[in-house]
N, C-alpha and C. Protein backbone atom coordinates (compact mmCIF):
# COMPACT_ATOMS: atom_id res chain seq x y z
N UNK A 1 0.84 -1.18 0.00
CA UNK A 1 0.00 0.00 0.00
C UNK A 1 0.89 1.24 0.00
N UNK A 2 0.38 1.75 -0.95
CA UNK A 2 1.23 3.47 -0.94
C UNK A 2 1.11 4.45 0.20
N UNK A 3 1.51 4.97 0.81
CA UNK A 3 1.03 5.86 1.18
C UNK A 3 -0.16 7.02 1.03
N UNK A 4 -0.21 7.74 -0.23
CA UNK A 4 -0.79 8.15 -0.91
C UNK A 4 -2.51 7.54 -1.44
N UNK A 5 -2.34 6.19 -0.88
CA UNK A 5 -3.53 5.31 -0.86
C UNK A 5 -4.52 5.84 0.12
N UNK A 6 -4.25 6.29 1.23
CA UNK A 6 -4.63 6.90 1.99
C UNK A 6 -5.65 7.79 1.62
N UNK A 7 -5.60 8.51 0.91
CA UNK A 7 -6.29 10.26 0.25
C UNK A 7 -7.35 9.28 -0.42
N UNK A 8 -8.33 9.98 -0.74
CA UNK A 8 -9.72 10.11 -2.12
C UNK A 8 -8.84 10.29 -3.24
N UNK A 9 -9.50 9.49 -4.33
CA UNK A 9 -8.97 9.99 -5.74
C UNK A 9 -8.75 11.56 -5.42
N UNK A 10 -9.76 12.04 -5.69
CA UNK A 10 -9.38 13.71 -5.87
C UNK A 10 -8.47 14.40 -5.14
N UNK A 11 -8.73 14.29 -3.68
CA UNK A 11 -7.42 14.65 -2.79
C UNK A 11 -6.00 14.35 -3.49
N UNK A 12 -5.28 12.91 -3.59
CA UNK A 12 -4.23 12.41 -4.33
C UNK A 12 -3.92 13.49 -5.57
N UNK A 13 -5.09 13.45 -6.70
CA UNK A 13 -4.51 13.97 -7.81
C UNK A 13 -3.89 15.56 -7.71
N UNK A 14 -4.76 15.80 -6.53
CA UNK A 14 -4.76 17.43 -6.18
C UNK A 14 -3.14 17.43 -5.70
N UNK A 15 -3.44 16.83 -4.53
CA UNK A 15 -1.36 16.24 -4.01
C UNK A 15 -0.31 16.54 -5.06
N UNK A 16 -0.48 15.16 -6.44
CA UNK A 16 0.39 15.12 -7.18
C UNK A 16 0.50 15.79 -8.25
N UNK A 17 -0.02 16.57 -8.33
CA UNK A 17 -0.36 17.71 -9.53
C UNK A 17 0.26 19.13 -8.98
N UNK A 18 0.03 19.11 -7.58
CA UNK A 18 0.59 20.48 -7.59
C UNK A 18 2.09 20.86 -7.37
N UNK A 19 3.32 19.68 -7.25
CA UNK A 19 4.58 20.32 -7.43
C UNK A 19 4.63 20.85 -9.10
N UNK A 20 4.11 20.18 -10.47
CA UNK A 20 4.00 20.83 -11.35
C UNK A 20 3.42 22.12 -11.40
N UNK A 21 1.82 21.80 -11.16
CA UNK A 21 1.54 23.54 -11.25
C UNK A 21 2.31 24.66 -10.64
N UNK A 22 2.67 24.43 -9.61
CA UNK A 22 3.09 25.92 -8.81
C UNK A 22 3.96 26.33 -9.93
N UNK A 23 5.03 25.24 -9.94
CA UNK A 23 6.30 25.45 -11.31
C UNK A 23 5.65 26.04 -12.52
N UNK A 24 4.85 25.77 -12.93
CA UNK A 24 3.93 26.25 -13.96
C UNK A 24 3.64 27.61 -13.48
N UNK A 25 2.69 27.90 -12.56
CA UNK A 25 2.21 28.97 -12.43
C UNK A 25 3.32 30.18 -12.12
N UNK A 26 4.18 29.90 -11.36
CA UNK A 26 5.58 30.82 -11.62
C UNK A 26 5.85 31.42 -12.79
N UNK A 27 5.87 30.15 -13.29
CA UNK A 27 6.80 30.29 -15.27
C UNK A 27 5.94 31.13 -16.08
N UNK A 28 4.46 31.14 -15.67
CA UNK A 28 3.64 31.53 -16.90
C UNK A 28 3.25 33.23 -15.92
N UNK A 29 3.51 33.24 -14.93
CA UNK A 29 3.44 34.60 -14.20
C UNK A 29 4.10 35.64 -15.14
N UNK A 30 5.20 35.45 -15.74
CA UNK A 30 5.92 36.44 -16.55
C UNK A 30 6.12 35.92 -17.96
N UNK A 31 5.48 37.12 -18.56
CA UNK A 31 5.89 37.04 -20.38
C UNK A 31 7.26 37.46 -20.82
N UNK A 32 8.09 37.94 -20.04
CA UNK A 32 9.50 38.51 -20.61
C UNK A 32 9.95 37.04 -21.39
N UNK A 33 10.82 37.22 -22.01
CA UNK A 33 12.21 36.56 -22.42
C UNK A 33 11.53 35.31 -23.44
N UNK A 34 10.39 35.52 -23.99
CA UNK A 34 9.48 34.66 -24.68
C UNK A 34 9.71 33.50 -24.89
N UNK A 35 9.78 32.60 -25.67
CA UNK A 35 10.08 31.31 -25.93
C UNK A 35 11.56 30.68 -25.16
N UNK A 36 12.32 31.56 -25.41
CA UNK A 36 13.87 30.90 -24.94
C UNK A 36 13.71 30.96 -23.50
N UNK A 37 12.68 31.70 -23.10
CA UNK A 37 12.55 32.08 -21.37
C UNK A 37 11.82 30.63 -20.69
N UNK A 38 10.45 30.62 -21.90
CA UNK A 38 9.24 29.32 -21.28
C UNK A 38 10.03 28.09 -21.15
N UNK A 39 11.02 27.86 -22.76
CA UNK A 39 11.86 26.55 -22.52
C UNK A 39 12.64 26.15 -21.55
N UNK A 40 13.33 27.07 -21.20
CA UNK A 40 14.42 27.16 -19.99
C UNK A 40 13.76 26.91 -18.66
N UNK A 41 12.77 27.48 -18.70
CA UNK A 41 11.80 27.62 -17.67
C UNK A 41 11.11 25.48 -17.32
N UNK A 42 10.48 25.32 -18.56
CA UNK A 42 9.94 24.11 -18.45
C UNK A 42 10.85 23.11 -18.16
N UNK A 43 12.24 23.06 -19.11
CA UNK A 43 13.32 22.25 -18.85
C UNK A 43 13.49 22.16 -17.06
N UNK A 44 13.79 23.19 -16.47
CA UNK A 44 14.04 23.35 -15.44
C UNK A 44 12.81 22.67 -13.89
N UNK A 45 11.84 22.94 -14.85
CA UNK A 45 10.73 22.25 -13.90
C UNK A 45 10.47 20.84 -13.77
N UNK A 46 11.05 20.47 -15.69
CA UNK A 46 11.14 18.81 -14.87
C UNK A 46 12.58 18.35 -14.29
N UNK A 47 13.47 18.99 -14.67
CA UNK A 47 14.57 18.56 -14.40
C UNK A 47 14.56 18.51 -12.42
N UNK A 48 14.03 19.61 -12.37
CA UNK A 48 13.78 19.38 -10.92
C UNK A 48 12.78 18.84 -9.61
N UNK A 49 11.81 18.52 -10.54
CA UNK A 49 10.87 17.76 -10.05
C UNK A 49 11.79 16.01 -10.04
N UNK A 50 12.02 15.95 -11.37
CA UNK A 50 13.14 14.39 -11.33
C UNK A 50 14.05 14.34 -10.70
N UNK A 51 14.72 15.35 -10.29
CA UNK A 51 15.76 15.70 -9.30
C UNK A 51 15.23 15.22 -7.67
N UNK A 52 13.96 15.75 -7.38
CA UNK A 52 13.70 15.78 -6.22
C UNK A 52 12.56 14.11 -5.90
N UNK A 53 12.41 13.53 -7.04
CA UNK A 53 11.94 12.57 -7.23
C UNK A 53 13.02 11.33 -6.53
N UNK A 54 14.35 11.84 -6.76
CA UNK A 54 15.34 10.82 -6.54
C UNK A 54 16.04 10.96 -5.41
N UNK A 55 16.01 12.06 -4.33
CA UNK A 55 16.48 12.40 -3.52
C UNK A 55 15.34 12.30 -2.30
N UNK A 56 16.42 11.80 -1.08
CA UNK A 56 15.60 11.92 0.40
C UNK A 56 16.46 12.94 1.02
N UNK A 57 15.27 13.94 1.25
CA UNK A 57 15.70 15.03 1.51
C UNK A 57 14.81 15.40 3.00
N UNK A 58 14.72 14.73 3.61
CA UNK A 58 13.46 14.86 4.91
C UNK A 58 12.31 15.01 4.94
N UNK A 59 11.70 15.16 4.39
CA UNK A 59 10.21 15.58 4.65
C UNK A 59 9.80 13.96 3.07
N UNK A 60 9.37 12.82 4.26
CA UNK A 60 9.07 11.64 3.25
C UNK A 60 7.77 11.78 2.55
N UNK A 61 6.88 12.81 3.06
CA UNK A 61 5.27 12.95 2.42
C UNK A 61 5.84 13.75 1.00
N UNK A 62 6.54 14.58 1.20
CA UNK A 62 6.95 14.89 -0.14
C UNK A 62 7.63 14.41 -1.04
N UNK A 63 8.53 13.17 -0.59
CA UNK A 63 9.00 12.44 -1.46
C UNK A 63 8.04 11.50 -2.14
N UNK A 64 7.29 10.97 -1.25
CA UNK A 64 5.85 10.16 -1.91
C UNK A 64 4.99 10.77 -3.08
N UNK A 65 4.62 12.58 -3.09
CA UNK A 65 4.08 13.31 -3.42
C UNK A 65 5.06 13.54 -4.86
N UNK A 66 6.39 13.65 -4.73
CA UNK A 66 6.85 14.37 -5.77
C UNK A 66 6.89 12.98 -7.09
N UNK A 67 7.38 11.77 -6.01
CA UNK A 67 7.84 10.62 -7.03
C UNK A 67 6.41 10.08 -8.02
N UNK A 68 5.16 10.43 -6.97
CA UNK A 68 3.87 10.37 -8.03
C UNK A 68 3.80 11.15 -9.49
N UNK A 69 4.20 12.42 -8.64
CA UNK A 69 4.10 13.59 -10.09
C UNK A 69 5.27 13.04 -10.78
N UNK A 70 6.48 12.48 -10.65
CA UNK A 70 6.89 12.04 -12.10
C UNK A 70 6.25 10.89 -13.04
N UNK A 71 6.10 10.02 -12.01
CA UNK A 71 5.34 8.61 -12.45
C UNK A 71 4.46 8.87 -13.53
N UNK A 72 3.35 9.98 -13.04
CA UNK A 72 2.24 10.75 -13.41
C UNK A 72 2.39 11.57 -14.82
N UNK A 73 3.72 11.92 -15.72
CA UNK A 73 4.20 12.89 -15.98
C UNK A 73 3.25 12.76 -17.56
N UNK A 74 3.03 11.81 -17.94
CA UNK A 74 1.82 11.99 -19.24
C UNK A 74 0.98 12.77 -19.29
N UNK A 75 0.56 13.17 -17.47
CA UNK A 75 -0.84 13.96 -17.44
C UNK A 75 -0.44 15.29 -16.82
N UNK A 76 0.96 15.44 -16.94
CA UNK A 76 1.32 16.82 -17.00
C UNK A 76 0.38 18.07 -17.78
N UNK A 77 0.37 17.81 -19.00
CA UNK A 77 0.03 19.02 -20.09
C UNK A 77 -1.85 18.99 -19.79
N UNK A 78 -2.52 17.87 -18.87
CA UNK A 78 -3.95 17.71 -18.34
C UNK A 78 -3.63 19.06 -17.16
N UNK A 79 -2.55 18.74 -16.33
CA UNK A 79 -2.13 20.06 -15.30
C UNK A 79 -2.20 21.58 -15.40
N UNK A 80 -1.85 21.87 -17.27
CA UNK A 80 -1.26 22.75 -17.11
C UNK A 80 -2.55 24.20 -17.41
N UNK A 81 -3.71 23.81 -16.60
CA UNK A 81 -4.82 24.10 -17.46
C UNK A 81 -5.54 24.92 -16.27
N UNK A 82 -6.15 26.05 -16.03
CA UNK A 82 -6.60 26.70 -14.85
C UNK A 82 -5.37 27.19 -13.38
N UNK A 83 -4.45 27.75 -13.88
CA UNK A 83 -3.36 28.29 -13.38
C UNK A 83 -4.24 29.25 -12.11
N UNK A 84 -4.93 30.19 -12.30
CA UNK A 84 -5.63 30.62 -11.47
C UNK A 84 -6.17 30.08 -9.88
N UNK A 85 -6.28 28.66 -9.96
CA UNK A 85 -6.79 27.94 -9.19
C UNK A 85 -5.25 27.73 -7.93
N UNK A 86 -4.25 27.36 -8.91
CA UNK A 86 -3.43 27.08 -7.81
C UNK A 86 -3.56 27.40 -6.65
N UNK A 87 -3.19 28.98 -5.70
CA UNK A 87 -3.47 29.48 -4.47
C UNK A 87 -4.14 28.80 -3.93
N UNK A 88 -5.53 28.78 -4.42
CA UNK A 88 -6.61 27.92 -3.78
C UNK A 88 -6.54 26.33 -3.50
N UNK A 89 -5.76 25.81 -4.56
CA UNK A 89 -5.41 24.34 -4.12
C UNK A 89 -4.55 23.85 -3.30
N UNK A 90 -3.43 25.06 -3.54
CA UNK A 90 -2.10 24.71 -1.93
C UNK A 90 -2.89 25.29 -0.60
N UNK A 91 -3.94 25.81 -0.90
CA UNK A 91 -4.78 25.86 0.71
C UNK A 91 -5.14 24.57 1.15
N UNK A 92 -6.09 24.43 -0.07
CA UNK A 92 -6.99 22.73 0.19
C UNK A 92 -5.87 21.77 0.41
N UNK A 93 -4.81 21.61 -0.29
CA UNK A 93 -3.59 20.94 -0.46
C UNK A 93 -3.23 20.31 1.04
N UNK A 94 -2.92 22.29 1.70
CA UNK A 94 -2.14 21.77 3.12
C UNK A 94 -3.26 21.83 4.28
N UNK A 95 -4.76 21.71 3.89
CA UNK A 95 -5.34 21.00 5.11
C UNK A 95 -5.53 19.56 4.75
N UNK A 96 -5.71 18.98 3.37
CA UNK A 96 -5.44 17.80 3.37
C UNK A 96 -4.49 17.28 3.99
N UNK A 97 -3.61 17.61 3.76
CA UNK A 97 -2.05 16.52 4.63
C UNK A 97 -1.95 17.08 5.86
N UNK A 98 -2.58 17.82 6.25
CA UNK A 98 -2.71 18.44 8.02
C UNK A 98 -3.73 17.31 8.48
N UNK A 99 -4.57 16.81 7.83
CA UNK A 99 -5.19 16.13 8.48
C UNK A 99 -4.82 14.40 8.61
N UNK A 100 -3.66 14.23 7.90
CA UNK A 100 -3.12 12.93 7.91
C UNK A 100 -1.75 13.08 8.23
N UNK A 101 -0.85 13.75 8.13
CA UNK A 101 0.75 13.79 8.88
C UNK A 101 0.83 15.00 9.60
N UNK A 102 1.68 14.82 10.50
CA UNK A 102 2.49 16.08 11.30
C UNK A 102 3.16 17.19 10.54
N UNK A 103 2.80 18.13 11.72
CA UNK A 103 3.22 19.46 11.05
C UNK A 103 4.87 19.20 9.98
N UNK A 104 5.49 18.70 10.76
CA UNK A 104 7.19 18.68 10.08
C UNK A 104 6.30 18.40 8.92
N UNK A 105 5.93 17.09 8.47
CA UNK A 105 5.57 16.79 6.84
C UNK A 105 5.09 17.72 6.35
N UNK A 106 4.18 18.64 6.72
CA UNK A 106 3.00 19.46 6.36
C UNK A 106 4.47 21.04 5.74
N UNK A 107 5.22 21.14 6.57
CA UNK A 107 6.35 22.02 6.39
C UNK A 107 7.36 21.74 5.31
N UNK A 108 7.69 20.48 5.56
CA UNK A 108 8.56 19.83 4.14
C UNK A 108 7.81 19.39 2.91
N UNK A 109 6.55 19.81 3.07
CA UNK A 109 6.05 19.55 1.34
C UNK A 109 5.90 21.31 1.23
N UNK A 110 5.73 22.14 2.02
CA UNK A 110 5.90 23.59 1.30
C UNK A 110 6.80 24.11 1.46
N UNK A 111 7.70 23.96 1.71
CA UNK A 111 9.38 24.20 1.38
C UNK A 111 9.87 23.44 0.27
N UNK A 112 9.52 22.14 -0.11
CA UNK A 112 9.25 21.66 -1.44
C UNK A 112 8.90 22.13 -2.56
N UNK A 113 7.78 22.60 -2.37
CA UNK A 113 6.50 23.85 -3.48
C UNK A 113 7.43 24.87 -3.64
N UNK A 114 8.13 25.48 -2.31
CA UNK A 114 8.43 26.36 -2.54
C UNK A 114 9.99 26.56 -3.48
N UNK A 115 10.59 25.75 -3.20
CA UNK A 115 11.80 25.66 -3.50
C UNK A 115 11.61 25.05 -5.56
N UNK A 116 10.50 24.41 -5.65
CA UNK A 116 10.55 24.15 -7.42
C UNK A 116 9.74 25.22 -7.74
N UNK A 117 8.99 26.34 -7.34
CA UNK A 117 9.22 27.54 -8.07
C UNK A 117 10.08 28.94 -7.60
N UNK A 118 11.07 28.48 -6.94
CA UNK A 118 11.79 29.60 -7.08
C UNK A 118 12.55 28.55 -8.08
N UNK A 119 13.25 27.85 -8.24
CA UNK A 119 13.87 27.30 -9.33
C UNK A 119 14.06 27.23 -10.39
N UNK A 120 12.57 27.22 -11.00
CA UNK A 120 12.16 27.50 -12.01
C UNK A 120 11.91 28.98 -12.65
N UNK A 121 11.61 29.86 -11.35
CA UNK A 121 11.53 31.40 -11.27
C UNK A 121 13.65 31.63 -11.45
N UNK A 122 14.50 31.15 -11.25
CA UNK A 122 15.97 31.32 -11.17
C UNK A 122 15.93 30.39 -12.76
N UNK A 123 15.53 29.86 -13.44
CA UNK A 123 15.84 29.32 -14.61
C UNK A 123 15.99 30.14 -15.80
N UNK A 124 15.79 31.23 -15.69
CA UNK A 124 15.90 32.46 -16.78
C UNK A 124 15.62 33.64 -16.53
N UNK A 125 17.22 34.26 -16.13
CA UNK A 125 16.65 35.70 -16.22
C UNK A 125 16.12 36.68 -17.18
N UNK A 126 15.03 36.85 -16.53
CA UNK A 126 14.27 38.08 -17.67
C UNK A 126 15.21 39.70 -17.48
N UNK A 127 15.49 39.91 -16.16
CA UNK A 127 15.63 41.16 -16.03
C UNK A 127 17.21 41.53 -16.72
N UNK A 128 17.19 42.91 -17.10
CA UNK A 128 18.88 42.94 -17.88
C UNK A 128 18.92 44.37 -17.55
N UNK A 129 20.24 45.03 -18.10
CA UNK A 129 20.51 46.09 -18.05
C UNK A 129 19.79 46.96 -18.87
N UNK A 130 18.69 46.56 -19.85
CA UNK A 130 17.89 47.11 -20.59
C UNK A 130 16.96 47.40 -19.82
N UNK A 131 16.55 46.82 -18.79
CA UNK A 131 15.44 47.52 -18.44
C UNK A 131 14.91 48.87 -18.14
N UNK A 132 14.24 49.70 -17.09
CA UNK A 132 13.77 50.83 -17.68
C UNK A 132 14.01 51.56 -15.81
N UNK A 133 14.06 52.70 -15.98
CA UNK A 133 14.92 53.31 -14.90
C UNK A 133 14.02 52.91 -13.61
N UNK A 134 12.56 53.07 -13.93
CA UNK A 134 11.31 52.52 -12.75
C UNK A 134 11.42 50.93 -12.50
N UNK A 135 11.88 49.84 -13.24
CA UNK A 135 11.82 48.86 -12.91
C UNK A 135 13.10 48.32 -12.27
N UNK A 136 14.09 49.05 -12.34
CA UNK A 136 15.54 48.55 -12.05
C UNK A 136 15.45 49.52 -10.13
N UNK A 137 14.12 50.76 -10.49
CA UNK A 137 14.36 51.08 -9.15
C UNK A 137 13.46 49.78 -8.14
N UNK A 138 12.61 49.44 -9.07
CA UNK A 138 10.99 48.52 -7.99
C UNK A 138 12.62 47.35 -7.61
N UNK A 139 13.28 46.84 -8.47
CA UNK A 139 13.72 45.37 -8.40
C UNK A 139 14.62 45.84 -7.24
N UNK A 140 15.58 46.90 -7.06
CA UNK A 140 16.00 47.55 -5.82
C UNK A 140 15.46 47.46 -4.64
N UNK A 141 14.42 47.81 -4.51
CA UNK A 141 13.51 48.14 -3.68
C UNK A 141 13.37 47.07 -2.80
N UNK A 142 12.71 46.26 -3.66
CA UNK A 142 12.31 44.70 -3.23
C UNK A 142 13.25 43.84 -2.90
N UNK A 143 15.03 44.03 -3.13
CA UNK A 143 15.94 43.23 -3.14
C UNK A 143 16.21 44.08 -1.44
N UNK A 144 16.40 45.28 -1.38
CA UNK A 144 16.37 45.99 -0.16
C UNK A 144 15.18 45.15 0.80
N UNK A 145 13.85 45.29 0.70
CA UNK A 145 13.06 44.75 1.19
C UNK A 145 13.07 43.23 1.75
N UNK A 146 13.43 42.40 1.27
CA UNK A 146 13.82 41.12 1.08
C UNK A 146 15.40 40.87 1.90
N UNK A 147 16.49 41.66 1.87
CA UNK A 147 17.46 41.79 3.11
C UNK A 147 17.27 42.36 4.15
N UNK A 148 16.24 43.10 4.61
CA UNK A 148 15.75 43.51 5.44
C UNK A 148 14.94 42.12 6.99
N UNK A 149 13.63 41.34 5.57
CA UNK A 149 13.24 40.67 5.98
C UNK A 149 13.78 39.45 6.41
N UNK A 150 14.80 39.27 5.60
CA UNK A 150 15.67 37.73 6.10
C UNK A 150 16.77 38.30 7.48
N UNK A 151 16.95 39.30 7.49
CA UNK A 151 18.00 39.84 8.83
C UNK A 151 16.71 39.37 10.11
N UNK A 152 15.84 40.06 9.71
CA UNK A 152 14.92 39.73 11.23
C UNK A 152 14.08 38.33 10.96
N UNK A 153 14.20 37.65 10.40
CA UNK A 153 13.99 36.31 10.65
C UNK A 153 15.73 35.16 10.72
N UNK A 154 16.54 35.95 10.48
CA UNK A 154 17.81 35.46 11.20
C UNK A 154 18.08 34.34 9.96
N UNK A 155 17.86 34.97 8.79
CA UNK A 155 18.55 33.61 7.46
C UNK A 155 18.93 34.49 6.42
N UNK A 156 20.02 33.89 5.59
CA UNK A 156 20.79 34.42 5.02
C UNK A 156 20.10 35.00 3.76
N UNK A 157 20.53 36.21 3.40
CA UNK A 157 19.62 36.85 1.88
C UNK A 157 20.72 36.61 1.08
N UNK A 158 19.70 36.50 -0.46
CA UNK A 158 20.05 36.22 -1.58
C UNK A 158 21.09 37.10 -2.09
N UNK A 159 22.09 36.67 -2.55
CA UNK A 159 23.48 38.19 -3.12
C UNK A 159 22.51 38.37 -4.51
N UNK A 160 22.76 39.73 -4.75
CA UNK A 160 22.37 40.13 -6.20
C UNK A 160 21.98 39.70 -7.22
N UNK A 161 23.16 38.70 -7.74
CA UNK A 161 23.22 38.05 -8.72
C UNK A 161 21.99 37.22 -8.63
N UNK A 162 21.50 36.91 -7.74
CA UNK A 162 21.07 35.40 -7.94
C UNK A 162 19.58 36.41 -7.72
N UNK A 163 19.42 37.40 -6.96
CA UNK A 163 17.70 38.17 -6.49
C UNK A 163 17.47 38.56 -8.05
N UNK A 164 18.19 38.86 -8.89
CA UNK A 164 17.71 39.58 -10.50
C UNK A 164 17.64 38.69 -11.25
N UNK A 165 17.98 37.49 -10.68
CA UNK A 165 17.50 36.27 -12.03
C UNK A 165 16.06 35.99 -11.67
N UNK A 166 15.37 36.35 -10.61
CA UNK A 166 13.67 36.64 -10.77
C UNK A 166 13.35 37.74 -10.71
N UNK A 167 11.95 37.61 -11.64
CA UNK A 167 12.11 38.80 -12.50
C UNK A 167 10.34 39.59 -11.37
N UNK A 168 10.17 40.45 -11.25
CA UNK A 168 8.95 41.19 -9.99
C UNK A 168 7.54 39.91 -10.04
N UNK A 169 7.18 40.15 -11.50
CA UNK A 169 6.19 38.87 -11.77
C UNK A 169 6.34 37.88 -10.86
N UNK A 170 7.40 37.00 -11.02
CA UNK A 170 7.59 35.73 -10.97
C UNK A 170 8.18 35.39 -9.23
N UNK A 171 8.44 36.94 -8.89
CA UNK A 171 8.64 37.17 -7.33
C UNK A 171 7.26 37.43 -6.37
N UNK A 172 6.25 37.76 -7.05
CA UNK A 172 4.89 37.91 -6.63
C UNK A 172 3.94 36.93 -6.59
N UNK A 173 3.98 36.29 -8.11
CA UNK A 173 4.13 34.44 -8.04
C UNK A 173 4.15 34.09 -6.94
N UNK A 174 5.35 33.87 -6.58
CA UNK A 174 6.16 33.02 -5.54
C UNK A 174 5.44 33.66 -4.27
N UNK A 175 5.14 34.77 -4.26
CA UNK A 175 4.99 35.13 -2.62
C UNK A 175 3.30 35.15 -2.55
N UNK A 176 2.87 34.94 -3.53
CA UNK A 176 1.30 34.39 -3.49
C UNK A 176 1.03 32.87 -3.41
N UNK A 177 1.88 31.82 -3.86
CA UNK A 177 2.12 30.48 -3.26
C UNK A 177 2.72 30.53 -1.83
N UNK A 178 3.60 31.59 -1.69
CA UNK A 178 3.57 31.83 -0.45
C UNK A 178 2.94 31.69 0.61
N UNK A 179 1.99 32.97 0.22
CA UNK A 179 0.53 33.29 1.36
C UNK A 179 -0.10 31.77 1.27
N UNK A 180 -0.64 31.89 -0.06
CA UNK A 180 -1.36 30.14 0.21
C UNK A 180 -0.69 28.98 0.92
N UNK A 181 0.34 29.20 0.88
CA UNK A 181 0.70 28.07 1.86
C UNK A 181 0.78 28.01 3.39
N UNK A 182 0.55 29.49 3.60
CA UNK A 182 0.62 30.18 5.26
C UNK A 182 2.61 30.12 5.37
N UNK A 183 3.28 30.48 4.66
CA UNK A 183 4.33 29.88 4.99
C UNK A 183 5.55 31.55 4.14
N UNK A 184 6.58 31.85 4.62
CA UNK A 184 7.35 33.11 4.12
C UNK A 184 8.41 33.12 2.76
N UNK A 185 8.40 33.85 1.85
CA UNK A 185 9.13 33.55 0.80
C UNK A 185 10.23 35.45 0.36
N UNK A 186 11.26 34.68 0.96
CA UNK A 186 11.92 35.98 0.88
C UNK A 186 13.09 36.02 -0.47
């Protein structure tokens, strides 16, 4: 018996569907860098979903969860359909598994979520020296904002290089899977 045997059909599919979507919903958050951006972007989402498929990394509900969504991976492009919904499903998501594992699990599948779309959000930078004097000030702003917030929660902030390979979109993305998850994305 799987683990995952556990859940209702629907619960399960909801489970294993959403390390893709979030990745999805990140990627499709921003139109910059068009085609060479989406590819890089998609490459990166399975590469790391298969990545994390093969690795025990602590939190075992998410290893159960992620190794489905590869298994699953035919019914990817069935996934990639009502992006809107996500938020709402990593709610339903994490009272489902609140009601069957402990908080730690419930924590290591959204540090999971969270970590394959910033990944995928770090798979292509959109932002460049072209950009435009208001957006190079917002991406400032927010990179200020964001060292601010990791000093008083006592964890290390992102150096430069790596805060401008996501692009405001795809940082708002992320901090709206965020909120839905009840959980901080700096």
């Amino acid at each position: 018996m799987s683990f995952l045997d556990q859940f209702l059909p629907g619960e399960r599919s909801l489970l294993v569907s959403l390390p893709y979507r979030v990745g999805l919903f990140v990627s499709k958050s921003d139109r910059d860098g068009g085609k060479e951006s989406e590819q890089a972007e998609m490459l990166a989402l399975s590469n790391i979903i298969t990545a994390y498929s093969q690795e025990v990394f602590g939190a075992e509900t998410a290893q159960h969860i992620i190794s489905e969504t590869v298994a699953r991976k035919p019914e990817w492009s069935e996934w990639s359909n009502d992006l809107e919904n996500v938020e709402g499903e990593c709610r339903r998501a994490m009272d489902v598994l609140s009601d069957i594992v402990d908080v730690k699990e419930v924590n290591g599948v959204k540090r999971c979520l969270m970590e394959i779309g910033e990944a995928v959000a770090l798979a292509f930078r959109e932002f460049d020296d072209s950009a435009s004097i208001v957006d190079k000030i917002k991406i400032y702003i927010a990179y200020m904002r964001s060292r601010s917030k990791a000093a008083k929660l006592g964890i290390v902030a992102k150096e430069w290089d790596q805060f401008i390979n996501i692009s405001l979109e795809e940082r708002e993305a992320l901090q709206e899977v965020a909120e839905a998850l009840d959980t901080e994305y700096i």
